[in-house]
PDB file of N, CA and C in Angstrom:
ATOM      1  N   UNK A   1      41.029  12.472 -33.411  1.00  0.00           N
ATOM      2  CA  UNK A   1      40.657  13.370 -32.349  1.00  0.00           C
ATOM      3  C   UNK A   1      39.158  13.676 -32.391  1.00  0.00           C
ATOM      4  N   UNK A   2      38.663  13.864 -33.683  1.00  0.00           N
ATOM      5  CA  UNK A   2      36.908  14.035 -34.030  1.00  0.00           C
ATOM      6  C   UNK A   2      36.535  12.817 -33.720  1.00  0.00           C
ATOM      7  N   UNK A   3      37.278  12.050 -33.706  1.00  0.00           N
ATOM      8  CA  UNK A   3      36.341  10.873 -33.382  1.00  0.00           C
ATOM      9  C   UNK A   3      35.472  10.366 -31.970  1.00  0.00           C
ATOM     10  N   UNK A   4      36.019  10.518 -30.785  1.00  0.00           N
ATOM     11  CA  UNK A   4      35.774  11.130 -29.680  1.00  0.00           C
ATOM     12  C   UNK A   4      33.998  11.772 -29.801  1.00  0.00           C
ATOM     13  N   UNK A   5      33.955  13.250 -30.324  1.00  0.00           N
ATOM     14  CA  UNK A   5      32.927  13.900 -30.476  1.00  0.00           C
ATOM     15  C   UNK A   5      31.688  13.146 -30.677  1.00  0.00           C
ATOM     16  N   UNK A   6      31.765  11.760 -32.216  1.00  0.00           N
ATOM     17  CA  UNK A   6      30.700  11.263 -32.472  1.00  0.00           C
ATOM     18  C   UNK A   6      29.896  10.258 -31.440  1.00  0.00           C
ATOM     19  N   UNK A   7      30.791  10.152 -30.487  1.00  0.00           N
ATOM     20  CA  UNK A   7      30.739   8.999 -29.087  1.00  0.00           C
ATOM     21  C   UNK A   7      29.635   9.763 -28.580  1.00  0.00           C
ATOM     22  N   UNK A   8      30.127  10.900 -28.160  1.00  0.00           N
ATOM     23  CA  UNK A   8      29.557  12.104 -27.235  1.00  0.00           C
ATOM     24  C   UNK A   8      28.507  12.341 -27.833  1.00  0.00           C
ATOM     25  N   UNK A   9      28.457  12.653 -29.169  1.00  0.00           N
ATOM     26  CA  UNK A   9      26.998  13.223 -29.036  1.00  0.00           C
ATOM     27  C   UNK A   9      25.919  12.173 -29.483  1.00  0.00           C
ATOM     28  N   UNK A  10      26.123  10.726 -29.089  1.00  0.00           N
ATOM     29  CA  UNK A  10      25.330   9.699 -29.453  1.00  0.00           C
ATOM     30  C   UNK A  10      24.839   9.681 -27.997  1.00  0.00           C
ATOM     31  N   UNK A  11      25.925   9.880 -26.889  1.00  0.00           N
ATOM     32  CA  UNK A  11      25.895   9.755 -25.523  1.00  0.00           C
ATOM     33  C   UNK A  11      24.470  10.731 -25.191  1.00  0.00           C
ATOM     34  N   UNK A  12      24.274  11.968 -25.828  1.00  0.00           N
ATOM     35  CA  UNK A  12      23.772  13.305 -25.504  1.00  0.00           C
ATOM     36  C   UNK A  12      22.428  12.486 -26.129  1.00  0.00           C
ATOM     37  N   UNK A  13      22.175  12.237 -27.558  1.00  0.00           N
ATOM     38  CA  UNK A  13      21.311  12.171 -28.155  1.00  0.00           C
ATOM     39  C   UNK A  13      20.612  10.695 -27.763  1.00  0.00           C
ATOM     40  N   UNK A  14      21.449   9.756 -26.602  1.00  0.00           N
ATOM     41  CA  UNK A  14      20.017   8.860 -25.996  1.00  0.00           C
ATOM     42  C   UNK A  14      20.073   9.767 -24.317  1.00  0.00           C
ATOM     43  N   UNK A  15      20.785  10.089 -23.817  1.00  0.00           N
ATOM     44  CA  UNK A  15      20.403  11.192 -23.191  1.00  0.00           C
ATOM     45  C   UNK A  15      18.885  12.019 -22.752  1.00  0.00           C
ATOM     46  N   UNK A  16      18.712  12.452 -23.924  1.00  0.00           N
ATOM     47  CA  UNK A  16      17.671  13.608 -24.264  1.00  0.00           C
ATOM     48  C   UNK A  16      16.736  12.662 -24.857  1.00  0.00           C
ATOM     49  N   UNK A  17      16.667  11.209 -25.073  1.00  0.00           N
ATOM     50  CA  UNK A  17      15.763  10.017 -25.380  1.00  0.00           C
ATOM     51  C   UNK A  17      15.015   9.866 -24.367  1.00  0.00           C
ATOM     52  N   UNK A  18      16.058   9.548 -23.306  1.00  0.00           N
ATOM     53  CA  UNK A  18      15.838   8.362 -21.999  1.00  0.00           C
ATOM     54  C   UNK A  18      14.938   9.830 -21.284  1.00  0.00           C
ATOM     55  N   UNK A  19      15.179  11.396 -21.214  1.00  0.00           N
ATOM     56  CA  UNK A  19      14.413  12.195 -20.348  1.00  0.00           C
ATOM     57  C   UNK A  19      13.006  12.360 -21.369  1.00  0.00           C
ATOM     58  N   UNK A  20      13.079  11.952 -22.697  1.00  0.00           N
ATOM     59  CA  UNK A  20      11.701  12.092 -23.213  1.00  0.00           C
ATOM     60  C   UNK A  20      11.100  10.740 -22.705  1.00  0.00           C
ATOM     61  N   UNK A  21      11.734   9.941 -22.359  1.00  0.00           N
ATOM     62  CA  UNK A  21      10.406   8.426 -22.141  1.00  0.00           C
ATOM     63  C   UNK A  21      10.224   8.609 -20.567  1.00  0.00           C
ATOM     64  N   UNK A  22      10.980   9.127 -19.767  1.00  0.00           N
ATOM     65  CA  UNK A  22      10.844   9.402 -18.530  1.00  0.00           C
ATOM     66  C   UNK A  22       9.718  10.364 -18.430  1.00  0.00           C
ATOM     67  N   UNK A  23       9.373  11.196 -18.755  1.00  0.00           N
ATOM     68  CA  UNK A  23       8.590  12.340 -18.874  1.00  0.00           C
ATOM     69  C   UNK A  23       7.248  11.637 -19.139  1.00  0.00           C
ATOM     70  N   UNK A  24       7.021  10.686 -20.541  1.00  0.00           N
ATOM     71  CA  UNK A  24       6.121  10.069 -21.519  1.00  0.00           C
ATOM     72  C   UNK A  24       5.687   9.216 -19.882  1.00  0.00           C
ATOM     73  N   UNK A  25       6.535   8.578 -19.382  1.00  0.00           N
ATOM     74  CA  UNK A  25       6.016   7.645 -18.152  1.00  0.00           C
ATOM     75  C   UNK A  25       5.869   8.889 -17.115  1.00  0.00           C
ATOM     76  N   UNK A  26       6.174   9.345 -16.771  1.00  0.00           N
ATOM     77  CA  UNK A  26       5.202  10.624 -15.303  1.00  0.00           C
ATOM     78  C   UNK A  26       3.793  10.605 -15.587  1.00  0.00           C
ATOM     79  N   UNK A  27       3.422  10.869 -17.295  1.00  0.00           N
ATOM     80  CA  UNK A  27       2.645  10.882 -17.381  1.00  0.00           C
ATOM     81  C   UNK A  27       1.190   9.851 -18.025  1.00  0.00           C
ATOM     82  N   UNK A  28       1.987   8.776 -18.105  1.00  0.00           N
ATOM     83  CA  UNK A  28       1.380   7.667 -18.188  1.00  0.00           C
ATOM     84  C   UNK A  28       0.220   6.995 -16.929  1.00  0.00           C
ATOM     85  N   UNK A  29      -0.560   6.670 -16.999  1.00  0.00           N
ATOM     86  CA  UNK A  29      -1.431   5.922 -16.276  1.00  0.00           C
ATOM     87  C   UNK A  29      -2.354   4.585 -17.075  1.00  0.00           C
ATOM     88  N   UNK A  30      -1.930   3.787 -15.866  1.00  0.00           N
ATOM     89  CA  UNK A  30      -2.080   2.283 -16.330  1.00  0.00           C
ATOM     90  C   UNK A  30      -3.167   1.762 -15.534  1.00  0.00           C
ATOM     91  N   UNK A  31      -4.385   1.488 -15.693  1.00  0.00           N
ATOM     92  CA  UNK A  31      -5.334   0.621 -14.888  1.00  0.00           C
ATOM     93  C   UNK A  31      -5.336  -0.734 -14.321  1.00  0.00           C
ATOM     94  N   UNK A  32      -5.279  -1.216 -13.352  1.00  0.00           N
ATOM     95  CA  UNK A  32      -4.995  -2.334 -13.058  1.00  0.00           C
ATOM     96  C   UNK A  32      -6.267  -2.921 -12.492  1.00  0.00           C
ATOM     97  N   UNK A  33      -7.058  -4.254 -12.190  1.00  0.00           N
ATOM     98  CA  UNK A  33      -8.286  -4.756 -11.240  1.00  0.00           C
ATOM     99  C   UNK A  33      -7.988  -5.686 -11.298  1.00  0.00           C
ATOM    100  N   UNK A  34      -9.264  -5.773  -9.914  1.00  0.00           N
ATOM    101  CA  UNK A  34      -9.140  -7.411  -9.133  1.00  0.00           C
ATOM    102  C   UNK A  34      -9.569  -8.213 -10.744  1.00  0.00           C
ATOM    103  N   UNK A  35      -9.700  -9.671  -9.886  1.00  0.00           N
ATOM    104  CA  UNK A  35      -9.356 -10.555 -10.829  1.00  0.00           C
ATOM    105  C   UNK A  35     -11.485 -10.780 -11.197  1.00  0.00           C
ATOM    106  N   UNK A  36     -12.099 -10.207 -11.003  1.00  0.00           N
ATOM    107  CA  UNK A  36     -13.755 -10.099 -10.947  1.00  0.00           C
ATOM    108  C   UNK A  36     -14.188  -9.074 -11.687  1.00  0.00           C
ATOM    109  N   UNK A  37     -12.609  -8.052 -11.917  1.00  0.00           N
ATOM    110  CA  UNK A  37     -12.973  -6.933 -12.716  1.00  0.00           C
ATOM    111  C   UNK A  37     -13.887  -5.671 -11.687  1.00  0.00           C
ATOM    112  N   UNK A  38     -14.561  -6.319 -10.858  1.00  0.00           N
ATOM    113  CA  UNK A  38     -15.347  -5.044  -9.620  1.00  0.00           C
ATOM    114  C   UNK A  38     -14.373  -3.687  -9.011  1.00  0.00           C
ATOM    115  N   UNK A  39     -13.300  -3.749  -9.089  1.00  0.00           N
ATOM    116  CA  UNK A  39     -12.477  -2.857  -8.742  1.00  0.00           C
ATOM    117  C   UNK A  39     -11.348  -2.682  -9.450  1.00  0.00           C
ATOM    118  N   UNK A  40     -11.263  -1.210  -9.659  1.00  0.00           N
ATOM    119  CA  UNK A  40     -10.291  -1.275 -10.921  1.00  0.00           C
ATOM    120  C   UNK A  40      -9.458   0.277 -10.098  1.00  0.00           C
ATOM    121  N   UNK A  41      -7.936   0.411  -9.966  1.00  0.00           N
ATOM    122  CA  UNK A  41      -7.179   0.942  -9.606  1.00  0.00           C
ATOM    123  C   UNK A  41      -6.083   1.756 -10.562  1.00  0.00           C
ATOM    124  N   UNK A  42      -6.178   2.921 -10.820  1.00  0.00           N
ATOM    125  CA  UNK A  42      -5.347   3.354 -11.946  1.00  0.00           C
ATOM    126  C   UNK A  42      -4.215   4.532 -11.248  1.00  0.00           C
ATOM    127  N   UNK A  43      -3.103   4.022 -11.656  1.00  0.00           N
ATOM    128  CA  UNK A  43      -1.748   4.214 -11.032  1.00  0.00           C
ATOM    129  C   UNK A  43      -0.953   5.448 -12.233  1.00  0.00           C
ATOM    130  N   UNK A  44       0.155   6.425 -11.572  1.00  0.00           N
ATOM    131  CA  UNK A  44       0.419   6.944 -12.930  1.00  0.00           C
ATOM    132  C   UNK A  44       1.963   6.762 -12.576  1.00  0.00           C
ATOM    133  N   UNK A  45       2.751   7.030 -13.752  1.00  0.00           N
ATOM    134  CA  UNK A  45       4.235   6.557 -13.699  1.00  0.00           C
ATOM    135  C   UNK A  45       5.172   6.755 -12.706  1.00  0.00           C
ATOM    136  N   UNK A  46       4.563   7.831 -11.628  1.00  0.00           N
ATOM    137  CA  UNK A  46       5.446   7.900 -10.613  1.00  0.00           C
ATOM    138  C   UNK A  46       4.867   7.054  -9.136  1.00  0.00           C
ATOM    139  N   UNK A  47       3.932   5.456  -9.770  1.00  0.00           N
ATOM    140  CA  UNK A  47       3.515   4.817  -8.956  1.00  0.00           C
ATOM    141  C   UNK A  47       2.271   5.087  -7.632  1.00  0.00           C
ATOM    142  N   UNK A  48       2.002   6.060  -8.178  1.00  0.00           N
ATOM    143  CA  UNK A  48       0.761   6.977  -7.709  1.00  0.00           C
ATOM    144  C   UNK A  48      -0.382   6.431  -8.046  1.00  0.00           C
ATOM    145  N   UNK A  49      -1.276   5.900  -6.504  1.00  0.00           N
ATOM    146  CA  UNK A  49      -2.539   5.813  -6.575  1.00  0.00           C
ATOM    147  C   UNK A  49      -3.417   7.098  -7.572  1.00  0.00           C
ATOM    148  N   UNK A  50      -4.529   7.055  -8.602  1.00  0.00           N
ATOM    149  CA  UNK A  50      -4.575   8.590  -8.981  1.00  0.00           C
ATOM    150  C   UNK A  50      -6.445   8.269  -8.630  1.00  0.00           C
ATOM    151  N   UNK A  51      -6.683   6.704  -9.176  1.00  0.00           N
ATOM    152  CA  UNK A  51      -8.480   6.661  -9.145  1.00  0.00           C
ATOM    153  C   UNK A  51      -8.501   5.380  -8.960  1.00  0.00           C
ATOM    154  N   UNK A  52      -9.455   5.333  -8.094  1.00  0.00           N
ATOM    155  CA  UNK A  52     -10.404   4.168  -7.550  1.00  0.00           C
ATOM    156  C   UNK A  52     -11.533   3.845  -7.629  1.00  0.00           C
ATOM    157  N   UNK A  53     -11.665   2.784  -8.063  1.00  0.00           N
ATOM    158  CA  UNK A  53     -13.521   2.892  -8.774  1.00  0.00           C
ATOM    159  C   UNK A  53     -13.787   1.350  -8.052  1.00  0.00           C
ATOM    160  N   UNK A  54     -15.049   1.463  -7.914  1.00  0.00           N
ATOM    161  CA  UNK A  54     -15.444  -0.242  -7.022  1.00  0.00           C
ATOM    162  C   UNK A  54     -17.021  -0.301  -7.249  1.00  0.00           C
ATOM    163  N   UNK A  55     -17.410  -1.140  -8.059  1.00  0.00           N
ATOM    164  CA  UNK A  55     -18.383  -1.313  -8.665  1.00  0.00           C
ATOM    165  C   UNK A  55     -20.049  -1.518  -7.447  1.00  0.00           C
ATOM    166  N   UNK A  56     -20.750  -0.718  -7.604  1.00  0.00           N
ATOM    167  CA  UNK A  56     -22.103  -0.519  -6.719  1.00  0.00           C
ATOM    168  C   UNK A  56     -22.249  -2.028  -5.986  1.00  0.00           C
ATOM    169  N   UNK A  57     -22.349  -3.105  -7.204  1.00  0.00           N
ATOM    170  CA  UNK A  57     -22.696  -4.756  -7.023  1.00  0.00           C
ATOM    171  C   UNK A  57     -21.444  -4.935  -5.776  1.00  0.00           C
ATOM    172  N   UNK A  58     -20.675  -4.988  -5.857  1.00  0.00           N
ATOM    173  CA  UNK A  58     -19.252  -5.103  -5.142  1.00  0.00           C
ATOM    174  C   UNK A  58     -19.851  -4.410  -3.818  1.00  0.00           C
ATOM    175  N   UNK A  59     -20.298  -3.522  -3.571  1.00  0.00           N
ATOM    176  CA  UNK A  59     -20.152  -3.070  -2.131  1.00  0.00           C
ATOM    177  C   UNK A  59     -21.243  -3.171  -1.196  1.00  0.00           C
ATOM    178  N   UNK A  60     -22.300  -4.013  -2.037  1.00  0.00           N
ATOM    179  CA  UNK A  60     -23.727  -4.372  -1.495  1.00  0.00           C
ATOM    180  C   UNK A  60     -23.816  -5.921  -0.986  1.00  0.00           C
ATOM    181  N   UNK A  61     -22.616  -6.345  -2.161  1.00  0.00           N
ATOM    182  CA  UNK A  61     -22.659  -8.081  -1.755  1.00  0.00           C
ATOM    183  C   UNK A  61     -21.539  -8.536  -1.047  1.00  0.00           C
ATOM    184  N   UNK A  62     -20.426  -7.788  -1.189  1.00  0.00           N
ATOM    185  CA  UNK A  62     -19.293  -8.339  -0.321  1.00  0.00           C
ATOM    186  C   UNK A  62     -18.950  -8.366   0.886  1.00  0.00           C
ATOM    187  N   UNK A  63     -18.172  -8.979   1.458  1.00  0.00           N
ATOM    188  CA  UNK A  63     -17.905  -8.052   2.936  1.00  0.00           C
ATOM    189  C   UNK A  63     -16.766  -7.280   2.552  1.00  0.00           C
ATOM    190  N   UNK A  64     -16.520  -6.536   4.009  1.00  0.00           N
ATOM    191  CA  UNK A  64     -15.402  -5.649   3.767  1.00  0.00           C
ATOM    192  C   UNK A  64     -13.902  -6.370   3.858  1.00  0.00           C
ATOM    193  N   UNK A  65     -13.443  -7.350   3.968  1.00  0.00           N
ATOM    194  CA  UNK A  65     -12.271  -7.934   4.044  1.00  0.00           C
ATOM    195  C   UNK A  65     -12.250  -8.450   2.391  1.00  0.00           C
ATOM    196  N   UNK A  66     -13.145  -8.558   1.718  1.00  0.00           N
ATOM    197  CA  UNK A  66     -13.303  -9.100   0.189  1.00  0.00           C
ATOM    198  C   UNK A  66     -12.974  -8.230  -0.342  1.00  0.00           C
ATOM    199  N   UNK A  67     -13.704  -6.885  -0.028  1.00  0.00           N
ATOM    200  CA  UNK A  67     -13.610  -5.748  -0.671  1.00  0.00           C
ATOM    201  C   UNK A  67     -11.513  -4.706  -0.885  1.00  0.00           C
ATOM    202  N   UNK A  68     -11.689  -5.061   0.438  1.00  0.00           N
ATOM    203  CA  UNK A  68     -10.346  -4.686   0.773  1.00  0.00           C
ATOM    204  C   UNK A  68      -9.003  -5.710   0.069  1.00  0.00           C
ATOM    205  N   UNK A  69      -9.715  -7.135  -0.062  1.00  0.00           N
ATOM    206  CA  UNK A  69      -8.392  -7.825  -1.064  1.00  0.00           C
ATOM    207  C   UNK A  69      -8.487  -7.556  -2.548  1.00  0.00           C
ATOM    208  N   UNK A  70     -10.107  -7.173  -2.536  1.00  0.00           N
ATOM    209  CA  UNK A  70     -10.053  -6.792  -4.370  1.00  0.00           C
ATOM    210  C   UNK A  70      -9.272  -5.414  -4.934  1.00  0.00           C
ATOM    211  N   UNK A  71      -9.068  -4.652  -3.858  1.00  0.00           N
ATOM    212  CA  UNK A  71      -8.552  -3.133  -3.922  1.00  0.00           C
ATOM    213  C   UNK A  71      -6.760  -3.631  -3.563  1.00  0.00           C
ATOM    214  N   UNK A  72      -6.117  -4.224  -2.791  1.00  0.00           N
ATOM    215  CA  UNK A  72      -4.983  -4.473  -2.848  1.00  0.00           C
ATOM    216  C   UNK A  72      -4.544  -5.238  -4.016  1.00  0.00           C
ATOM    217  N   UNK A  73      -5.093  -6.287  -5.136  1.00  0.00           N
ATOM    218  CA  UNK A  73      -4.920  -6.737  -5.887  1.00  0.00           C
ATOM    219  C   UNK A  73      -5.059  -6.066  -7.089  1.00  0.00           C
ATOM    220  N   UNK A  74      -6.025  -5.096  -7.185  1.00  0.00           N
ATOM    221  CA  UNK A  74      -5.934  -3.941  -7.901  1.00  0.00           C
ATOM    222  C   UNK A  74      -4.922  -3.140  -8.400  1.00  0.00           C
ATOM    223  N   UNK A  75      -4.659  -2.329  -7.063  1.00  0.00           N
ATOM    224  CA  UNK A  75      -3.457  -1.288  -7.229  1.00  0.00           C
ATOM    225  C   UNK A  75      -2.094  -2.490  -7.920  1.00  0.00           C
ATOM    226  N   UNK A  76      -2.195  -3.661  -6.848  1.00  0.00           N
ATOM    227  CA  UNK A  76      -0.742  -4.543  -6.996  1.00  0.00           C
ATOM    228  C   UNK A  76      -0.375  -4.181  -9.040  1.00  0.00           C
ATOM    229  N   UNK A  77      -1.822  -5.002  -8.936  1.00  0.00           N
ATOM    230  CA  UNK A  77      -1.804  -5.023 -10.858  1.00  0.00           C
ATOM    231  C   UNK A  77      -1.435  -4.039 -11.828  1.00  0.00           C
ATOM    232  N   UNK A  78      -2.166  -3.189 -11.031  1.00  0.00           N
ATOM    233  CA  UNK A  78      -1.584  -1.629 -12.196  1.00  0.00           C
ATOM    234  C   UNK A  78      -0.035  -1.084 -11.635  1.00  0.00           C
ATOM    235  N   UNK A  79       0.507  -1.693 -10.553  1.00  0.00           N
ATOM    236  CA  UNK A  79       1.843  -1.070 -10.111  1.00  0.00           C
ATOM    237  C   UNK A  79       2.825  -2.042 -11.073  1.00  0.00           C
ATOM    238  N   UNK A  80       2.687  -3.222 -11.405  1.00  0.00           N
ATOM    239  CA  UNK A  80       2.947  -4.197 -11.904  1.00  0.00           C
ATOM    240  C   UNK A  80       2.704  -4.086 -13.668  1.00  0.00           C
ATOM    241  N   UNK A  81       1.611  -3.862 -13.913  1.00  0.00           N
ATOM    242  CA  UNK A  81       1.561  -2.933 -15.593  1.00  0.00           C
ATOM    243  C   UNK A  81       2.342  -2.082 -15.707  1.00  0.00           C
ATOM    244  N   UNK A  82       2.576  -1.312 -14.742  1.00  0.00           N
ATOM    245  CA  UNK A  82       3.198   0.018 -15.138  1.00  0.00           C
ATOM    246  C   UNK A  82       4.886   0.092 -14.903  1.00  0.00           C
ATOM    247  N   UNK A  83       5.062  -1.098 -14.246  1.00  0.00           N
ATOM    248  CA  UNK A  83       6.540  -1.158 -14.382  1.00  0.00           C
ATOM    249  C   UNK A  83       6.468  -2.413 -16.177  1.00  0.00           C
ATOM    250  N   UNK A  84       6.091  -2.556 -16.329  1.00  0.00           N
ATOM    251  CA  UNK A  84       5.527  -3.568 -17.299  1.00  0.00           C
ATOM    252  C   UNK A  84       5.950  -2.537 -18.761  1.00  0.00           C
ATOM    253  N   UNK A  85       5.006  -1.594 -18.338  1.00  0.00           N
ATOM    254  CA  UNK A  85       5.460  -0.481 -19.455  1.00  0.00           C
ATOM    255  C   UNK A  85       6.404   0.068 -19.692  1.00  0.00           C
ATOM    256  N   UNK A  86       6.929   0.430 -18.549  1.00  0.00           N
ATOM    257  CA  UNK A  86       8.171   1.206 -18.217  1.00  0.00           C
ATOM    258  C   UNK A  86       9.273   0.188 -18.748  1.00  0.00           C
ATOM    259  N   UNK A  87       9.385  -0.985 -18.648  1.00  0.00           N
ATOM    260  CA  UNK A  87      10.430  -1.747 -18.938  1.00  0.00           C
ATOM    261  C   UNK A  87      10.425  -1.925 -20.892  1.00  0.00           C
ATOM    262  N   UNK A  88       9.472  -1.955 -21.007  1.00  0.00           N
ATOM    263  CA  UNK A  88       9.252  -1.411 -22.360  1.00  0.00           C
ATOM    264  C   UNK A  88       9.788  -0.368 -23.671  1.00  0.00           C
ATOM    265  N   UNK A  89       9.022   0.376 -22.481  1.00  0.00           N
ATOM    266  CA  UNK A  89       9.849   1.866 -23.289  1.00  0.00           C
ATOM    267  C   UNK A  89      11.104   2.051 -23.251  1.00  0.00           C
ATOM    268  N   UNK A  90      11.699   1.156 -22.038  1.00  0.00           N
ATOM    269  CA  UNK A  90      13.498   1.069 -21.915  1.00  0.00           C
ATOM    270  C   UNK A  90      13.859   0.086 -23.125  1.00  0.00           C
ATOM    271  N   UNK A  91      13.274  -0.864 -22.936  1.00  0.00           N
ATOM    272  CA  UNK A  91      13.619  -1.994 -24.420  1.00  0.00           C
ATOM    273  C   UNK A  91      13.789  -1.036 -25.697  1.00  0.00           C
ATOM    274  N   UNK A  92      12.845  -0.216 -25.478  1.00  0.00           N
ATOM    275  CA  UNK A  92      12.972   0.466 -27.122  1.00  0.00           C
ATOM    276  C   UNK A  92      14.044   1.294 -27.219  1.00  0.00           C
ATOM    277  N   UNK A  93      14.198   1.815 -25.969  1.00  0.00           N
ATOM    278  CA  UNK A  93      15.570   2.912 -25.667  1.00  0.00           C
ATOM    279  C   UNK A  93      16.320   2.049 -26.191  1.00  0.00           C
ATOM    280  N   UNK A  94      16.769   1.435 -25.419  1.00  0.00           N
ATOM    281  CA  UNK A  94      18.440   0.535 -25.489  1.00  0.00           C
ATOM    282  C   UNK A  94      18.023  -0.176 -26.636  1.00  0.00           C
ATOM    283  N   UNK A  95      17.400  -0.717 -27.510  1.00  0.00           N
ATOM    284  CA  UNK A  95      17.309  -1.792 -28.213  1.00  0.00           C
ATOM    285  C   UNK A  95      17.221  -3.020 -27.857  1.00  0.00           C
ATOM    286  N   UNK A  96      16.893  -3.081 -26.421  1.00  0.00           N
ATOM    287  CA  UNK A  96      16.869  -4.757 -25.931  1.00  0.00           C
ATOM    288  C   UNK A  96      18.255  -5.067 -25.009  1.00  0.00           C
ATOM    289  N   UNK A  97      19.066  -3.955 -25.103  1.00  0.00           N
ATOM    290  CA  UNK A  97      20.195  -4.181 -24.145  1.00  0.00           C
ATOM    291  C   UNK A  97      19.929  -4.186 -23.144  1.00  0.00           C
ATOM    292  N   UNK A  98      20.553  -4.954 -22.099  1.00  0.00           N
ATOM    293  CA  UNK A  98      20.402  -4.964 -20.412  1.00  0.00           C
ATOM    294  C   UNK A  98      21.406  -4.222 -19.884  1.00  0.00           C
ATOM    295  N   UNK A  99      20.915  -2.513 -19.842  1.00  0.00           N
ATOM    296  CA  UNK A  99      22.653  -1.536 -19.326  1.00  0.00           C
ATOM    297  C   UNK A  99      22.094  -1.680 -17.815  1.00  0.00           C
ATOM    298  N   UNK A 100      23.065  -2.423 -16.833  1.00  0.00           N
ATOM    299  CA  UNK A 100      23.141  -2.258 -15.617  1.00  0.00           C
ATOM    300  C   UNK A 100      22.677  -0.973 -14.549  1.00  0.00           C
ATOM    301  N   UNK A 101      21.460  -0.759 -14.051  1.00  0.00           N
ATOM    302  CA  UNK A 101      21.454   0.491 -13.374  1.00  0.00           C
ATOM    303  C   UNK A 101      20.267   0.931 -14.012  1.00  0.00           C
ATOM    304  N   UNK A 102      20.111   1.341 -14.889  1.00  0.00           N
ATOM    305  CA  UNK A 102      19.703   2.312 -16.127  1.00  0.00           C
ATOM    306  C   UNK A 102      18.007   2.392 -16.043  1.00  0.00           C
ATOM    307  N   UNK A 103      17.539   0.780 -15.520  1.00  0.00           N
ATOM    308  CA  UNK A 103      16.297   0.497 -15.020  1.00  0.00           C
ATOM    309  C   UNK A 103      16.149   1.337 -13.673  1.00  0.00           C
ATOM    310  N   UNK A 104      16.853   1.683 -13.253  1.00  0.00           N
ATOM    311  CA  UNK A 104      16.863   2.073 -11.611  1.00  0.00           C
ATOM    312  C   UNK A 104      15.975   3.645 -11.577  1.00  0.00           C
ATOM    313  N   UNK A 105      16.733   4.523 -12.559  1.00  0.00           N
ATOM    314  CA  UNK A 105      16.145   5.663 -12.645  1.00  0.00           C
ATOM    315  C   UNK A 105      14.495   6.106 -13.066  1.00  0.00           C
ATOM    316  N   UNK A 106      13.953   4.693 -13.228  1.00  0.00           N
ATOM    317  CA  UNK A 106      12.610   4.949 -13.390  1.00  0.00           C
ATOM    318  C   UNK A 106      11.814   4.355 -11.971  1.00  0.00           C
ATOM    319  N   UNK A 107      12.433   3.941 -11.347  1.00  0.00           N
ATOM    320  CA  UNK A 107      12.148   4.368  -9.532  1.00  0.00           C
ATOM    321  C   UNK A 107      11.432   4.944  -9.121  1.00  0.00           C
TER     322      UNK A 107
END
């Protein structure tokens, strides 16, 4: 009948894991840039544009359609790190298990 209990509170104790790495990612921010390095886009765990930086050289020599693919390739990158991370910190949760769903809640 105790046996039951030890299920449960393993259940509780990744539980109260999975809302500490959730939290650890809100507040995470990951930098991402174009592939020239001139623009660099830093995103935070709830996929949030937060800073945009675009280098002086970059906005004197480019045009604006250059400028504008180095800034979409940017953000892409750091949205892309940061699920990068996030899938990470789940690896460490689960141990490398693939629990169905479980990725979803970091959405």
């Amino acid at each position: 009948m105790l046996k039951g209990l030890g299920e449960m509170g393993q259940i509780m104790k990744l539980q109260k894991e999975f809302k500490n790495i959730q939290k650890k990612l809100q507040k995470n921010e990951v930098v991402g840039e174009s592939t020239d390095g001139t623009v660099k886009a830093t995103i935070n765990g709830e996929y949030k544009l937060v800073d945009l930086k675009i280098d002086e050289a970059a906005l004197t020599s480019a045009d604006r359609r250059a400028i504008e693919k180095k800034i979409i390739f940017a953000v892409n990158d750091a949205v892309d790190r940061t699920k990068e991370y996030a899938a990470q910190e789940m690896a460490r949760l689960t141990g490398g298990l693939n629990i169905p769903g479980l990725g979803d809640f970091l959405k």
